[in-house]
N, C-alpha and C. Protein backbone atom coordinates (compact mmCIF):
# COMPACT_ATOMS: atom_id res chain seq x y z
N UNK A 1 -5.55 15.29 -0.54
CA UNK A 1 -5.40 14.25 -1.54
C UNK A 1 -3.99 13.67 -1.43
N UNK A 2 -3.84 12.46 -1.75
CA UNK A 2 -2.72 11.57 -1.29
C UNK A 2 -2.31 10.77 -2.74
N UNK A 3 -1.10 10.70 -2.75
CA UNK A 3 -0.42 9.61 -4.23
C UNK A 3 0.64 8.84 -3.47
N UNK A 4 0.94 7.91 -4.45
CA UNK A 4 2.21 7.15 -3.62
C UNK A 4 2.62 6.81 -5.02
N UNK A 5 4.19 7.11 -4.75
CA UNK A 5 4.54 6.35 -6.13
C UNK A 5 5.36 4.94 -5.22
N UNK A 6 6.05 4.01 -6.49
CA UNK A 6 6.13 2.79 -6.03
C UNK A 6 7.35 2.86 -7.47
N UNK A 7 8.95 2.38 -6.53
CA UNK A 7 9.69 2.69 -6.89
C UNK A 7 10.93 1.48 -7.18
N UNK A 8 11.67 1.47 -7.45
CA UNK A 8 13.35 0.61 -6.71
C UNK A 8 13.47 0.63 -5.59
N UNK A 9 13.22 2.01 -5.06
CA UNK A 9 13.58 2.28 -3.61
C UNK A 9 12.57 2.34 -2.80
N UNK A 10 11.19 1.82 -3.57
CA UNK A 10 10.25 1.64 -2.38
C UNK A 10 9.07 2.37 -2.73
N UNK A 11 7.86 2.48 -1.88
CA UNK A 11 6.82 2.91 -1.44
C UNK A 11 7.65 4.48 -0.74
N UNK A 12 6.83 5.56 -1.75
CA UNK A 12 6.52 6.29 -0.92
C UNK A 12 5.23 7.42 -1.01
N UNK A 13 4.97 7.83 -0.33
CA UNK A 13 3.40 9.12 0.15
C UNK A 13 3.60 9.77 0.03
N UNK A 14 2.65 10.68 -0.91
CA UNK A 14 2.80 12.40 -1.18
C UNK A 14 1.72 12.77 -0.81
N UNK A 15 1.58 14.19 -0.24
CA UNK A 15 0.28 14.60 0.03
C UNK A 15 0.46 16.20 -1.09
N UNK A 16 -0.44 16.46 -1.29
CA UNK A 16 -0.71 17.64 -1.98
C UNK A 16 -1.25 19.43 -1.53
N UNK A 17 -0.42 20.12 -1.19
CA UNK A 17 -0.98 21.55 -0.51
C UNK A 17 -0.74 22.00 -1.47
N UNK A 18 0.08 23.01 -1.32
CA UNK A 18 0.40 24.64 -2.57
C UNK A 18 1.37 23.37 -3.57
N UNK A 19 1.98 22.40 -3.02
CA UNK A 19 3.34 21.81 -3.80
C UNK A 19 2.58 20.33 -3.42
N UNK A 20 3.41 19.54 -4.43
CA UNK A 20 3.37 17.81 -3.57
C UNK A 20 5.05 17.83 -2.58
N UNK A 21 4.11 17.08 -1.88
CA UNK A 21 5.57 16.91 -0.81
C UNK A 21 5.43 15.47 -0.54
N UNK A 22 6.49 14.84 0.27
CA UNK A 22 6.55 13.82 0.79
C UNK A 22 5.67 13.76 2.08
N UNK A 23 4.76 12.60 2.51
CA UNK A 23 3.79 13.13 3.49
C UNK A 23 4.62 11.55 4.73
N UNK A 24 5.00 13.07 5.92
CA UNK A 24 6.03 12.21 6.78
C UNK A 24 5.44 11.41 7.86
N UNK A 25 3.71 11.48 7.54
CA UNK A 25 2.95 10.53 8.86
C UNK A 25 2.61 9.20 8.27
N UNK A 26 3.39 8.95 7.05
CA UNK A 26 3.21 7.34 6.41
C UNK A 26 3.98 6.77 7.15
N UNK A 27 4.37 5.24 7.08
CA UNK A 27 5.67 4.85 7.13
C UNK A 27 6.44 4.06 5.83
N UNK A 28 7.70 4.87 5.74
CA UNK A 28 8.46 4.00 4.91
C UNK A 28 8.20 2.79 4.37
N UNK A 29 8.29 1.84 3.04
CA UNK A 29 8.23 0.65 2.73
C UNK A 29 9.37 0.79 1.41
N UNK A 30 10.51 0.32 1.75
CA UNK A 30 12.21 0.62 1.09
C UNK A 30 12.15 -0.80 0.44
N UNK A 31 11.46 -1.56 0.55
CA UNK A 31 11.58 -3.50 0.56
C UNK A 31 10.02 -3.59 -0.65
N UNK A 32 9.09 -2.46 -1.01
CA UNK A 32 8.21 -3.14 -1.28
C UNK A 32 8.20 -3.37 -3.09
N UNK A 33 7.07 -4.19 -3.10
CA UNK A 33 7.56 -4.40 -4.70
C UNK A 33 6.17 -4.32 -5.35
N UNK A 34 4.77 -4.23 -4.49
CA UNK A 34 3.50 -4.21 -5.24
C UNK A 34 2.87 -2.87 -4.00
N UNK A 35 1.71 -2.45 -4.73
CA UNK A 35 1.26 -1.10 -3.41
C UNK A 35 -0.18 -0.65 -5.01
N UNK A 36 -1.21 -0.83 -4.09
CA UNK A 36 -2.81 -0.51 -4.39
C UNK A 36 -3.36 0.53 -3.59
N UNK A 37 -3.94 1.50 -3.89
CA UNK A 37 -5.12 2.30 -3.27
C UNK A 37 -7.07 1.44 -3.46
N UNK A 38 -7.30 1.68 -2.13
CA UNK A 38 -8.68 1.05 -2.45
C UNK A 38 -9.09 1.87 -3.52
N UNK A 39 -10.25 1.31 -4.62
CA UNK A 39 -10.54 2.04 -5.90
C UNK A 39 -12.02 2.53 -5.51
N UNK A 40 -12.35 2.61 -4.82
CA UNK A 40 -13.92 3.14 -4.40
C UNK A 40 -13.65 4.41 -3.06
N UNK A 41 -13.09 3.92 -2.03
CA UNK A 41 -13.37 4.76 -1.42
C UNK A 41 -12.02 5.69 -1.15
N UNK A 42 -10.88 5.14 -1.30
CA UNK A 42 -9.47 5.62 -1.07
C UNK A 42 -8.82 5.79 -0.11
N UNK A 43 -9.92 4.96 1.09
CA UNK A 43 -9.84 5.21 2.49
C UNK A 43 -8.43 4.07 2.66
N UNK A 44 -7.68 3.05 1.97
CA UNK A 44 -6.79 2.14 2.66
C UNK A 44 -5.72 2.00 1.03
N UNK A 45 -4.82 1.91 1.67
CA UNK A 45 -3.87 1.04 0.59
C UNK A 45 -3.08 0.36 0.91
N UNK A 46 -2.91 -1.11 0.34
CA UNK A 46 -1.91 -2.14 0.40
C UNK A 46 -0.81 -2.15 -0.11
N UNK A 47 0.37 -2.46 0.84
CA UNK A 47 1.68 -2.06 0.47
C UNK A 47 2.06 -3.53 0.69
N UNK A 48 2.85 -3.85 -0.11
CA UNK A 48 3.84 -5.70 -0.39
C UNK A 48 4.76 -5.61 0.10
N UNK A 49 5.89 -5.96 0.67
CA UNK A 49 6.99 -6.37 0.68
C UNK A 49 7.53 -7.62 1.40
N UNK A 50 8.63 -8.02 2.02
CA UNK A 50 9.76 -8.49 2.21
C UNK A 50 8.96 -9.53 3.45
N UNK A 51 7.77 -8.80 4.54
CA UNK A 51 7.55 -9.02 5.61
C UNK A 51 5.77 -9.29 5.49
N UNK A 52 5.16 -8.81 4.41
CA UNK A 52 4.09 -9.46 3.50
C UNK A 52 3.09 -8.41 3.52
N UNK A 53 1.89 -8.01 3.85
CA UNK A 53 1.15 -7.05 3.16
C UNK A 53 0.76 -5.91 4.22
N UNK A 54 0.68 -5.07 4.14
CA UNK A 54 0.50 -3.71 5.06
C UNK A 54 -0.83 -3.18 4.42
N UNK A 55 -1.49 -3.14 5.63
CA UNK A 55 -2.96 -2.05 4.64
C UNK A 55 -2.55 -0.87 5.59
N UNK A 56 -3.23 0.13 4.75
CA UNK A 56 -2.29 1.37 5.51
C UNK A 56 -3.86 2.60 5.33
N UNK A 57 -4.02 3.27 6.63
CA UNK A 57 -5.27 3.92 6.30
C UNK A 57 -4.71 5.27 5.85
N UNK A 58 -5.38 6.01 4.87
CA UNK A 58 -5.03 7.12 4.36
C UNK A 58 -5.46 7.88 5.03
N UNK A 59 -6.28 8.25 5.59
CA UNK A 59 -6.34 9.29 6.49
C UNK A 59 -5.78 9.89 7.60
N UNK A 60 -5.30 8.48 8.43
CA UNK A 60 -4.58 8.95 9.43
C UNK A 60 -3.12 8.31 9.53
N UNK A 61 -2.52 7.70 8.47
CA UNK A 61 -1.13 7.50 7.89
C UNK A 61 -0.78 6.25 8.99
N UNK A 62 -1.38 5.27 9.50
CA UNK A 62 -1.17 4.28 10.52
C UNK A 62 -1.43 3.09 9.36
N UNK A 63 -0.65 2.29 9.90
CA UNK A 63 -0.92 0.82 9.31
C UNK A 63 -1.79 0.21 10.01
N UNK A 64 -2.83 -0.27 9.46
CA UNK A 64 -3.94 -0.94 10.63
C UNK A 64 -3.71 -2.42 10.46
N UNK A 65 -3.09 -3.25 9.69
CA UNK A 65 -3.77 -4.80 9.61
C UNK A 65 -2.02 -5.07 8.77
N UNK A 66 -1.53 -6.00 9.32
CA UNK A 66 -0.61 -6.65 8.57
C UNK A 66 -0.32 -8.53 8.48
N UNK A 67 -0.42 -8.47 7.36
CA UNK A 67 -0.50 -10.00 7.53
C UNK A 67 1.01 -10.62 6.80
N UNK A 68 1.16 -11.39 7.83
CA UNK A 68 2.88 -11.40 7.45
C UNK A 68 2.95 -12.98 6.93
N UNK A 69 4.22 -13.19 6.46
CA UNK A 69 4.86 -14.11 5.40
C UNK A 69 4.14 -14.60 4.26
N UNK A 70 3.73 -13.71 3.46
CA UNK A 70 3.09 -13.90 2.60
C UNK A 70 3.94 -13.14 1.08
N UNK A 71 4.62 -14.19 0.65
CA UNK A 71 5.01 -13.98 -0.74
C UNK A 71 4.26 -13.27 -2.57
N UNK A 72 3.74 -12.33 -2.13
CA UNK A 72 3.33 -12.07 -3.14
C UNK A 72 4.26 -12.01 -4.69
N UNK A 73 3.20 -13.28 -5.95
CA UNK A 73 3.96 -12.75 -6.59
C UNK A 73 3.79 -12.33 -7.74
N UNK A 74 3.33 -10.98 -8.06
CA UNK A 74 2.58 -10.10 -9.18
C UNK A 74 1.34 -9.51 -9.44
N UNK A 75 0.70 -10.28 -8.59
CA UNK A 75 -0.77 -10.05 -8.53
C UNK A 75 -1.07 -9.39 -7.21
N UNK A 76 -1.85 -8.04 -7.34
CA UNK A 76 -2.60 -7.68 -6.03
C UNK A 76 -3.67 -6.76 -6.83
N UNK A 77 -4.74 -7.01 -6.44
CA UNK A 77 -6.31 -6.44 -6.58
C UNK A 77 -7.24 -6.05 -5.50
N UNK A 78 -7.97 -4.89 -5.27
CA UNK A 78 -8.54 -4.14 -4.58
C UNK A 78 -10.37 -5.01 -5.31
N UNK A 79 -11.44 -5.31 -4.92
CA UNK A 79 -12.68 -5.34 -5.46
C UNK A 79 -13.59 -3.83 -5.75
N UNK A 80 -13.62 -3.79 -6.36
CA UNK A 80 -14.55 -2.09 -6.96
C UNK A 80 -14.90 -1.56 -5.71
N UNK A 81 -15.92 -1.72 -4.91
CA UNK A 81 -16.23 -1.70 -3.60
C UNK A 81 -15.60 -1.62 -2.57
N UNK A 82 -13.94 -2.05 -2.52
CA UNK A 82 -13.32 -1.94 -1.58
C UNK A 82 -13.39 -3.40 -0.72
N UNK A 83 -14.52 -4.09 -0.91
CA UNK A 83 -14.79 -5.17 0.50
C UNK A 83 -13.86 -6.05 0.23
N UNK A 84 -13.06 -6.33 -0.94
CA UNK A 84 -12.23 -8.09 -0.59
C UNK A 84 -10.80 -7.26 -1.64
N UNK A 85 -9.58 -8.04 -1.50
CA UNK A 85 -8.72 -7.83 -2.29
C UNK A 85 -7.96 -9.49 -2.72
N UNK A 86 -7.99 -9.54 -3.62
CA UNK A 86 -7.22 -11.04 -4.26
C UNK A 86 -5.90 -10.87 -4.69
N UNK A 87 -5.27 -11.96 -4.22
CA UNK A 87 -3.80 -11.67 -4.74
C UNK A 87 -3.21 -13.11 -5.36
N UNK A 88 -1.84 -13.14 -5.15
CA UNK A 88 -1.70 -14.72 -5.41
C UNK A 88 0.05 -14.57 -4.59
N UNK A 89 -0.40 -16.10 -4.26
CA UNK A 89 1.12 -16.59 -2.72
C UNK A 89 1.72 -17.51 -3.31
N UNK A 90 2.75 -17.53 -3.07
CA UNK A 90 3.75 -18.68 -3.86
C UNK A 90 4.45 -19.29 -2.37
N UNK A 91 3.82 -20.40 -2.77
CA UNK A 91 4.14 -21.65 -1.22
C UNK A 91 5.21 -22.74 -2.04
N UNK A 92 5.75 -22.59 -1.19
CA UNK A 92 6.79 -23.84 -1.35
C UNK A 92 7.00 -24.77 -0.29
């Protein structure tokens, strides 16, 4: 089982054995400012920052899909199901 808290200083991954620890096969996100777990299956979570959205698979701690320059600002949503996530971009 996996948590992430979401901080000042960032995104980070805990995994859970005898203790919670920091789980060191994530990668860092020091820049991010929004971060979701899918709510159905728990298999992905989206991390925000600086360079734009990271989906990150929980199982095997790899970022699979990043879609860059994308300003998120406040809004990020997972769909019950997992299949779509909505957010909102601030274009200038």
């Amino acid at each position: 089982m996996r948590i992430f808290t979401l901080t000042d200083r960032g995104v980070t991954f805990y995994k859970f054995t005898d203790i919670l620890e920091v789980d060191k096969d994530f990668p860092l996100f020091p820049a991010a400012t929004l971060a979701k777990f899918a709510p159905y299956s728990g298999e992905f979570a989206i991390v925000c920052d600086d360079l734009g959205l990271h989906f990150i698979d929980t199982r095997s701690g790899k970022e699979t899909k990043l879609i860059t320059k994308m300003t998120v600002t406040g809004a990020l949503d997972i769909s019950p199901k997992d299949t779509y996530f909505i957010t909102c971009d601030k274009f200038q």
